[in-house]
N, C-alpha and C. Protein backbone atom coordinates (compact mmCIF):
# COMPACT_ATOMS: atom_id res chain seq x y z
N UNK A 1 -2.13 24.20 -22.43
CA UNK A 1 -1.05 24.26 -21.44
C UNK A 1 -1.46 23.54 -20.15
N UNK A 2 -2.89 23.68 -19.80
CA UNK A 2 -3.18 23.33 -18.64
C UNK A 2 -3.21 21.78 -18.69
N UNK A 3 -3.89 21.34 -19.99
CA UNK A 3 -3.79 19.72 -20.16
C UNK A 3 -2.73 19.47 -20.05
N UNK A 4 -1.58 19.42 -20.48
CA UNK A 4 -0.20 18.97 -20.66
C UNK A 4 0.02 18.84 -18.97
N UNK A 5 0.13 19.79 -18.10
CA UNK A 5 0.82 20.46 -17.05
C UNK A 5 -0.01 18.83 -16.12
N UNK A 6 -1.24 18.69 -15.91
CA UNK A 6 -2.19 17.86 -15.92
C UNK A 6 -2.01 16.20 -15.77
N UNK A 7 -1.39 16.63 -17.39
CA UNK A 7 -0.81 14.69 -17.61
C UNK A 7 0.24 14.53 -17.48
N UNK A 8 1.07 15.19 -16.92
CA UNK A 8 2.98 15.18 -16.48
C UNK A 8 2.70 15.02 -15.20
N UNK A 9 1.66 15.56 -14.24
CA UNK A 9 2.73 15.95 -12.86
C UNK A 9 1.09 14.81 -12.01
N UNK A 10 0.06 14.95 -12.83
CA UNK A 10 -0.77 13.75 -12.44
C UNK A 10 -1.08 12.51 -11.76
N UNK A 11 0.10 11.84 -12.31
CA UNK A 11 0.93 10.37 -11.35
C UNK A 11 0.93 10.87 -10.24
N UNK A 12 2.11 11.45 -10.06
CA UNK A 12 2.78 11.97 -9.28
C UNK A 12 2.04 12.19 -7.68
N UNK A 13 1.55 12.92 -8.44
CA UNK A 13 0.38 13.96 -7.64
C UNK A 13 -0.09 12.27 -6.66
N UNK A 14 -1.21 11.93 -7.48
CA UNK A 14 -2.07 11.14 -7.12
C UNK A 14 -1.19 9.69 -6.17
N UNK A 15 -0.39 9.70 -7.08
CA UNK A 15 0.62 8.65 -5.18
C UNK A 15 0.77 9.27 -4.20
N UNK A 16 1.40 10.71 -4.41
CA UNK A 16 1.38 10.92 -3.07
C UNK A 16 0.26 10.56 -2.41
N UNK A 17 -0.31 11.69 -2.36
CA UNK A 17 -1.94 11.49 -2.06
C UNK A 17 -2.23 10.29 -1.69
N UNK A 18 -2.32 8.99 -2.17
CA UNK A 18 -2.33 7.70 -2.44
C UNK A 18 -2.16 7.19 -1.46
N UNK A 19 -0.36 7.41 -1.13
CA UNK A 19 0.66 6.91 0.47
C UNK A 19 0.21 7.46 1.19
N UNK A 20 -0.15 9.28 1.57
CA UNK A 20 -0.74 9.77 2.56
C UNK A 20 -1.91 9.09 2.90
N UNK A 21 -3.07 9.08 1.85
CA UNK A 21 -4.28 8.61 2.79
C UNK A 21 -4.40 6.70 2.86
N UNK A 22 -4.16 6.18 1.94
CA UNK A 22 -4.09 5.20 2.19
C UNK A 22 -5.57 4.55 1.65
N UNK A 23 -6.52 5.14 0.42
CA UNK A 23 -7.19 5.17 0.21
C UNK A 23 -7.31 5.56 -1.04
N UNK A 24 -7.90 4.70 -2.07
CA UNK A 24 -7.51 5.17 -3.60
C UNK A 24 -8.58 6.47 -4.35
N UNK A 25 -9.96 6.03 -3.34
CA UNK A 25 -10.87 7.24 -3.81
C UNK A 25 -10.68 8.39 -3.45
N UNK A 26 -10.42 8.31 -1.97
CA UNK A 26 -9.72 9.95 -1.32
C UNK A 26 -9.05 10.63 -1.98
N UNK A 27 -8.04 9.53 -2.34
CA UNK A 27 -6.48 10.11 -3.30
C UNK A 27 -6.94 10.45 -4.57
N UNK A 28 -8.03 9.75 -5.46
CA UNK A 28 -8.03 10.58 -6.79
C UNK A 28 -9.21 11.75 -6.35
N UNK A 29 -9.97 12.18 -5.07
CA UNK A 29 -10.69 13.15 -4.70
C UNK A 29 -10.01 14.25 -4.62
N UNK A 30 -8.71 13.87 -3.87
CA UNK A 30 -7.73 15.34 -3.60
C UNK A 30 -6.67 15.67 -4.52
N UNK A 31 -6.07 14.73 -5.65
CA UNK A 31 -5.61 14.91 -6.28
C UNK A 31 -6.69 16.18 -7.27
N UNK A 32 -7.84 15.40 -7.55
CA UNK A 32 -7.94 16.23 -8.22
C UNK A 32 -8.36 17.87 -7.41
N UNK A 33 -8.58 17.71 -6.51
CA UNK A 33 -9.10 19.37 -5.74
C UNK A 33 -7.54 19.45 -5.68
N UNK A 34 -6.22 19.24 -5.80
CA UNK A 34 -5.00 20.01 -5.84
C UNK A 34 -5.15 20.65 -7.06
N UNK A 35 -5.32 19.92 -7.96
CA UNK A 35 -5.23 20.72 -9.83
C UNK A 35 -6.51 21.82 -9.91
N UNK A 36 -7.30 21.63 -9.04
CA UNK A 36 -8.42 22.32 -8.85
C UNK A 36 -7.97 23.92 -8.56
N UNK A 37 -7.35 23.79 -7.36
CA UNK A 37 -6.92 24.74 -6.46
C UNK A 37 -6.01 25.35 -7.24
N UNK A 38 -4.70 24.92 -7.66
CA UNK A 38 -3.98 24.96 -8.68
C UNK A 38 -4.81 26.00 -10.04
N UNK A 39 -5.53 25.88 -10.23
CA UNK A 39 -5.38 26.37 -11.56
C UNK A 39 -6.82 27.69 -10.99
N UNK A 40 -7.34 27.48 -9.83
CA UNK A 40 -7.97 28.77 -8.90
C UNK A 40 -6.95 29.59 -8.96
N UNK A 41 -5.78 29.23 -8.19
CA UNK A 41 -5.01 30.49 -7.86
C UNK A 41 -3.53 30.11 -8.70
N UNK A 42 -3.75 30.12 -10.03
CA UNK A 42 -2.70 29.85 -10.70
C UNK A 42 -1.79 31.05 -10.91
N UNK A 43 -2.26 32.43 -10.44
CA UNK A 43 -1.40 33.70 -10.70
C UNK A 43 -0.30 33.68 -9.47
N UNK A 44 -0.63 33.25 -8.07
CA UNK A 44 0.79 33.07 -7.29
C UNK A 44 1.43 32.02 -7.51
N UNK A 45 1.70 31.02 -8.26
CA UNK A 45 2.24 30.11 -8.48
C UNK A 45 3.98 30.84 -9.16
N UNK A 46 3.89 31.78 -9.65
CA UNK A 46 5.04 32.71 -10.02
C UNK A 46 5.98 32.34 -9.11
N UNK A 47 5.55 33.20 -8.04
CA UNK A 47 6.94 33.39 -6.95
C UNK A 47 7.31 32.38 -6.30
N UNK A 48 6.49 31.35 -6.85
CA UNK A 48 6.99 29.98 -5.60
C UNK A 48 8.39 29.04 -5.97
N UNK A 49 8.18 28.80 -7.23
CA UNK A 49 9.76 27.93 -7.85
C UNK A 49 8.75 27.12 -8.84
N UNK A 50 9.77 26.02 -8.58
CA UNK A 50 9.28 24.45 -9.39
C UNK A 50 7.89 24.07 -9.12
N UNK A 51 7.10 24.13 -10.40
CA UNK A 51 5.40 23.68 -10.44
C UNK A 51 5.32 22.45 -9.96
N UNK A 52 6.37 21.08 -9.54
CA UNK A 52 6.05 20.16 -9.02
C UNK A 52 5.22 20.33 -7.63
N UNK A 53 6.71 20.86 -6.93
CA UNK A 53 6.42 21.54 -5.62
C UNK A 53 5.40 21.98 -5.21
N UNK A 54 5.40 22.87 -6.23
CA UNK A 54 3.96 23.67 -5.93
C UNK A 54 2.85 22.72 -5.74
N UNK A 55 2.62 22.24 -6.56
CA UNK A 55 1.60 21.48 -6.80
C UNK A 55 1.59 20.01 -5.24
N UNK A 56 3.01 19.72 -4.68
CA UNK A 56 2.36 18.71 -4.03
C UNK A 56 2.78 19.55 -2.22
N UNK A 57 2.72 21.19 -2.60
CA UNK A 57 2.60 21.60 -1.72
C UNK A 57 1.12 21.77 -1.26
N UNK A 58 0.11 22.00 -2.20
CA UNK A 58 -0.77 22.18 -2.18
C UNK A 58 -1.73 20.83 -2.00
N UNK A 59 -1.05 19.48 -2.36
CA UNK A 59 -1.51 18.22 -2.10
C UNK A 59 -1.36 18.01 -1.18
N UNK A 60 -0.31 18.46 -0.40
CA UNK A 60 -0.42 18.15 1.64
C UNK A 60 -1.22 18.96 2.18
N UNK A 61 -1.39 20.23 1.92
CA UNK A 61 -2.30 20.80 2.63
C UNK A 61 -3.58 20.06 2.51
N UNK A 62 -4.17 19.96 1.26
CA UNK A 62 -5.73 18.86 0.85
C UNK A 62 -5.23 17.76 1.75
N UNK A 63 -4.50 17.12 2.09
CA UNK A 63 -4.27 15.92 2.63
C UNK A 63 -4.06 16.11 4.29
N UNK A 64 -4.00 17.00 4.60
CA UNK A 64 -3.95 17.40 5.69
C UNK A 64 -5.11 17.79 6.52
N UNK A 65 -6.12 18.80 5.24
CA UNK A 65 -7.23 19.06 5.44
C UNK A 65 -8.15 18.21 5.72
N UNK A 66 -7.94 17.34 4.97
CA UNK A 66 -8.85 15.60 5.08
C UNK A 66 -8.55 14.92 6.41
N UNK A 67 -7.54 14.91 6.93
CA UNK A 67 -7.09 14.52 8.53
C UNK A 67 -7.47 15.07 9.41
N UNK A 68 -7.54 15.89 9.28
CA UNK A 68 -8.69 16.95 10.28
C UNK A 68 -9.93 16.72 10.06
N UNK A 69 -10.42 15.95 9.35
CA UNK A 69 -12.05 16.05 9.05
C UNK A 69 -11.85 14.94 10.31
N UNK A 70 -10.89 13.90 10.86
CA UNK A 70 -11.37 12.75 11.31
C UNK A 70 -11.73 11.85 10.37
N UNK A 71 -10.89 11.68 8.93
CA UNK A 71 -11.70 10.65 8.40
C UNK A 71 -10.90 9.20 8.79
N UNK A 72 -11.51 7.84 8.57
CA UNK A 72 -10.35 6.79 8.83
C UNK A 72 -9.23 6.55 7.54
N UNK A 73 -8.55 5.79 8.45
CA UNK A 73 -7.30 5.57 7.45
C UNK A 73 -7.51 4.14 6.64
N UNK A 74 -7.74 3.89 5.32
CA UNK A 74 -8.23 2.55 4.69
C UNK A 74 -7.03 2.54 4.20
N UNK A 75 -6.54 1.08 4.32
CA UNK A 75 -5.72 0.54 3.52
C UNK A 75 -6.59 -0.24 2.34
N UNK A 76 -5.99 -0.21 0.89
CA UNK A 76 -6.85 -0.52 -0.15
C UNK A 76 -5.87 -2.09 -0.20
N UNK A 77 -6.68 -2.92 -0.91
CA UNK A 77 -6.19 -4.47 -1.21
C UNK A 77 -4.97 -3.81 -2.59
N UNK A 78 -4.03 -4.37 -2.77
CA UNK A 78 -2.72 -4.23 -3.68
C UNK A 78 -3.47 -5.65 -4.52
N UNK A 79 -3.77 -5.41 -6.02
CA UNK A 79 -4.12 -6.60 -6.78
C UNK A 79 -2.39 -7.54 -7.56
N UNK A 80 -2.84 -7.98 -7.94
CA UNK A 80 -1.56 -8.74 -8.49
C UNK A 80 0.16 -8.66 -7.77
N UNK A 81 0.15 -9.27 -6.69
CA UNK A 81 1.10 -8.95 -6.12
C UNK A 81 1.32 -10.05 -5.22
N UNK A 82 1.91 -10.88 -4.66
CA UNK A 82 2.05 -12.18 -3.87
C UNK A 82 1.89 -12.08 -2.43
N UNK A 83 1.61 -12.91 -1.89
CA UNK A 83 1.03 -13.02 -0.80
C UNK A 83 2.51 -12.64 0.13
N UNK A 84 3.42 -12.44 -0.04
CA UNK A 84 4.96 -11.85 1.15
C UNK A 84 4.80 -10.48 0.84
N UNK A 85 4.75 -10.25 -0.85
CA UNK A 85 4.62 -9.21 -1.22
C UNK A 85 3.95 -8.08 -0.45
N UNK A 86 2.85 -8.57 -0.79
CA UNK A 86 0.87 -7.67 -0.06
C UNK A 86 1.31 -7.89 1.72
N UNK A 87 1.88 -8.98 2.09
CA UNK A 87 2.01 -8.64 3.65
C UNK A 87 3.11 -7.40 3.75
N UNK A 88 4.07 -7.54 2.98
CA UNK A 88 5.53 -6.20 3.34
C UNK A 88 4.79 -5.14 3.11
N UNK A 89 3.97 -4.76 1.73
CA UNK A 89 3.18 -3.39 1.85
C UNK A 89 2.72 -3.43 3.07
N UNK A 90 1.55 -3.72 3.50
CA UNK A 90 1.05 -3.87 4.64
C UNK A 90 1.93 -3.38 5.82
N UNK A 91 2.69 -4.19 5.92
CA UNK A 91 3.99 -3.62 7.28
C UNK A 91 4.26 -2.32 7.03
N UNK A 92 5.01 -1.91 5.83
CA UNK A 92 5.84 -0.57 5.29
C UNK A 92 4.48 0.87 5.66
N UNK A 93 3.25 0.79 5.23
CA UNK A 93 1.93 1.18 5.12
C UNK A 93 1.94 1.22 6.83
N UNK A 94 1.48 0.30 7.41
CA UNK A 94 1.33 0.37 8.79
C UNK A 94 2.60 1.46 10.02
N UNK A 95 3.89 0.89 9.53
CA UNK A 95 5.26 1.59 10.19
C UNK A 95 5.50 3.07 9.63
N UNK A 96 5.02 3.38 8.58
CA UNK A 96 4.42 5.08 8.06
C UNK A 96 3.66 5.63 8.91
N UNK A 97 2.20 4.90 9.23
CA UNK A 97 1.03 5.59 9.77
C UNK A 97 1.42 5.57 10.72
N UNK A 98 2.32 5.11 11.67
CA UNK A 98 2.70 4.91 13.27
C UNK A 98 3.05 6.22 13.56
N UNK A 99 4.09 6.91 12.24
CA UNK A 99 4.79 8.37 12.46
C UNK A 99 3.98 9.11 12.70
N UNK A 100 4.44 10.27 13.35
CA UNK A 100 3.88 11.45 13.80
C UNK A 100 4.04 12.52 12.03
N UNK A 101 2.79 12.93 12.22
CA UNK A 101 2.99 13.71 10.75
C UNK A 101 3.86 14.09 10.33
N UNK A 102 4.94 15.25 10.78
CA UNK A 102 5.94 15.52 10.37
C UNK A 102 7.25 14.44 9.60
N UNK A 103 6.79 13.43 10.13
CA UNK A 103 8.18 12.61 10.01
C UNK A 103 7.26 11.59 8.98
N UNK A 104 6.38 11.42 9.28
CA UNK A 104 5.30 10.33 8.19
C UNK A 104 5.48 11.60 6.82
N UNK A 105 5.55 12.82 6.31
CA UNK A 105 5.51 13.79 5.31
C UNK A 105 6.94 13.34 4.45
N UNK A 106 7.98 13.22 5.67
CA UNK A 106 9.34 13.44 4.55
C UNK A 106 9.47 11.91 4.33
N UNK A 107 8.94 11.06 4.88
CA UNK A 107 9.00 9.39 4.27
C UNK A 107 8.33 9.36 3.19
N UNK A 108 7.28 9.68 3.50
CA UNK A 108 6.50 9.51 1.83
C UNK A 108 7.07 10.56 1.01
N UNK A 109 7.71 11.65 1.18
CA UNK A 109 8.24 12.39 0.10
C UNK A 109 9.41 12.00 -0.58
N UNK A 110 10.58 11.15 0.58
CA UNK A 110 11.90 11.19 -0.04
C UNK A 110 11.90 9.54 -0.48
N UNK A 111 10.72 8.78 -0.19
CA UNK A 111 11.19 7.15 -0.75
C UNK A 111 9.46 6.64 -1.37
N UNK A 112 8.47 7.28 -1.15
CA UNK A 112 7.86 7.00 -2.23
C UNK A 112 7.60 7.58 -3.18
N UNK A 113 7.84 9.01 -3.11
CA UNK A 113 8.29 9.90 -4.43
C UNK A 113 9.13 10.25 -4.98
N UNK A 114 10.24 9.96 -4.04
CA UNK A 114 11.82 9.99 -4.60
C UNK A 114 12.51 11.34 -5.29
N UNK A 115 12.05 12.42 -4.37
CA UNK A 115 12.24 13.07 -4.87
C UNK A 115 13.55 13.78 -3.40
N UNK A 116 14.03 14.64 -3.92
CA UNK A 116 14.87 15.58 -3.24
C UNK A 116 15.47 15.96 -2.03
N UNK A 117 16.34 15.73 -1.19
CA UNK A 117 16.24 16.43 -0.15
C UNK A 117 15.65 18.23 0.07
N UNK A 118 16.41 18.65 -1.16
CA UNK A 118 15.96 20.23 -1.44
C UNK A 118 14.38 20.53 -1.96
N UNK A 119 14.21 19.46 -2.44
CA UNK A 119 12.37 19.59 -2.73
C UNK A 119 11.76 19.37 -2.07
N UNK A 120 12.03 18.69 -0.97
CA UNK A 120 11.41 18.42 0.65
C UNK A 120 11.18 19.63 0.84
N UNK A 121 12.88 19.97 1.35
CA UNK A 121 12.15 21.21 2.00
C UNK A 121 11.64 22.37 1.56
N UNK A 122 11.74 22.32 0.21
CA UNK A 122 10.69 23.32 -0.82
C UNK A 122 9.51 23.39 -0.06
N UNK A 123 8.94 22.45 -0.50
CA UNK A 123 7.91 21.92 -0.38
C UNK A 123 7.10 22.19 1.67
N UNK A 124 7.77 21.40 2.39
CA UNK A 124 7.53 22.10 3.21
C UNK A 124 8.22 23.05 4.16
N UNK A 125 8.88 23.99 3.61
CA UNK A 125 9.13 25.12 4.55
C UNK A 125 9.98 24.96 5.34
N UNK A 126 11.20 24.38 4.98
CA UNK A 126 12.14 24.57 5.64
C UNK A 126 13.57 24.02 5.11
N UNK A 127 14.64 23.91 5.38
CA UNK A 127 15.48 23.57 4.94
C UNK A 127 15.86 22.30 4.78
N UNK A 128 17.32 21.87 3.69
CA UNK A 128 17.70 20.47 3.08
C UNK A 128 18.18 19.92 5.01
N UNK A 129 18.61 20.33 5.56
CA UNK A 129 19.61 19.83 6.45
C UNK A 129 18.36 19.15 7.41
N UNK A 130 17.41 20.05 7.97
CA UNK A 130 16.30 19.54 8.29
C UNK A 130 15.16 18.63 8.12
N UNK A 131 15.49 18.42 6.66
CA UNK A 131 14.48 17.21 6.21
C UNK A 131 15.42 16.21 6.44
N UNK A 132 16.90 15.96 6.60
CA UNK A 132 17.63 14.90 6.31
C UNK A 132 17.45 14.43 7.79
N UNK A 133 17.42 15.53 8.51
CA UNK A 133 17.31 14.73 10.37
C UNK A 133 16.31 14.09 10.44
N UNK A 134 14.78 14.76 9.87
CA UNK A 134 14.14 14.34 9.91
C UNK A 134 13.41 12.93 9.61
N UNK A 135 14.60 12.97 8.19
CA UNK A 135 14.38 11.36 7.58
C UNK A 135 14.81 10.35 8.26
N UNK A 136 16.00 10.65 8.85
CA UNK A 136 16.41 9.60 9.85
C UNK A 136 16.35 9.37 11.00
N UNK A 137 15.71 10.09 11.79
CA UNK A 137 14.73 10.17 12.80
C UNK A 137 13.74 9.12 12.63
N UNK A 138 13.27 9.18 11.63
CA UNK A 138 12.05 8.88 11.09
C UNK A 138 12.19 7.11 10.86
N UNK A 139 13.05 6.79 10.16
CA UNK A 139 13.55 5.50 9.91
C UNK A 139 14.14 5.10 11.05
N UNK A 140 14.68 5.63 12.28
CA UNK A 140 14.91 5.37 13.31
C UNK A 140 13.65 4.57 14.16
N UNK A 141 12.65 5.47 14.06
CA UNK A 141 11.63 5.12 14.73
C UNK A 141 11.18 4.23 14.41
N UNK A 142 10.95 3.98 12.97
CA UNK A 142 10.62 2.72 12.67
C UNK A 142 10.87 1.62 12.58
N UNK A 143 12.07 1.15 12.78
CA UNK A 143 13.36 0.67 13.38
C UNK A 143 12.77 0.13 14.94
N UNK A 144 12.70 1.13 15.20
CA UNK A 144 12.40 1.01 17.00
C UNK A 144 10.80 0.24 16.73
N UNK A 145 10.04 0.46 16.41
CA UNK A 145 8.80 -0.24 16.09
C UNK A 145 8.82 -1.35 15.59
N UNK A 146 9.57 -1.76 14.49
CA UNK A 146 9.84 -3.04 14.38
C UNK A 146 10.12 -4.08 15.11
N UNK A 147 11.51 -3.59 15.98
CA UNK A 147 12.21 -4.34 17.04
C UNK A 147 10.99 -4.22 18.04
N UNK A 148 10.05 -3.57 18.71
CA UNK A 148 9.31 -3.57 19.54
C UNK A 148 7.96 -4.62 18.98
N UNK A 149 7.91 -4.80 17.82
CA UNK A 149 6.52 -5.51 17.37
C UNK A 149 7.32 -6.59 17.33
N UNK A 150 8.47 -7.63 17.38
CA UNK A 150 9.26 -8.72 17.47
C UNK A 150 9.87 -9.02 19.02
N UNK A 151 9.62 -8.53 19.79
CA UNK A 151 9.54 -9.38 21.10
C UNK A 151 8.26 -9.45 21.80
């Protein structure tokens, strides 16, 4: 059961992680201390809902935890990918890290994981209506950063 659970939600897991730190070893370090943790305290996992959730509730906290250590933020080289290409990551990557955590959390949740307004706020603690301000807040700002890095 635990293998299966493992190789389904795995990916997943490990992009996030991935977009948050910006670092491919970090990301398969905390990915795996989420499944770690995960299957430590796999008896409250009951009352929480959807095991996705769960699981990349517990990947922000590890990812969070790691930000507090003070570690730096590495951007990793993107292989096979064209030179406009590898510069737009670069930009998209850079106009993320600019956000203030809160608003850098529901970007990487609702467009590089593509997941939910309602699994947002599963996930962190609060409601659909609130992650949606948040998202566009968020794309606002970056917006505003753009236009400010072009004059």
């Amino acid at each position: 059961m635990l293998d299966k659970m493992i190789l389904k939600y795995y990916d997943d897991i490990f992009c996030y992680c991935y977009h948050q730190l910006g670092n491919r070893e970090a990301a398969e370090d905390i990915c795996q201390d989420t499944f770690v943790s995960f299957i430590e305290h796999e008896t409250e996992y009951h009352a929480y809902g959807k095991l996705k959730n769960y699981l990349y509730t517990i990947a922000r906290n590890k990812c969070i935890d790691y930000f507090r250590k003070a570690t730096p933020i590495y951007v990793d080289e993107i292989p096979d990918k064209g030179q406009e290409s590898f510069e737009n990551e670069i930009e998209m990557r850079h106009l993320v890290a600019t956000l203030p955590e809160e608003y850098r959390q529901v970007i990487i949740l609702r467009f590089f994981q593509d997941l939910k307004y309602k699994d947002i706020a599963e996930i962190l603690g609060t409601n659909a209506s609130n992650v949606k301000y948040k998202v566009k807040k968020a794309l606002k700002m970056m917006e505003s950063e753009v236009e400010r890095s072009e004059k």
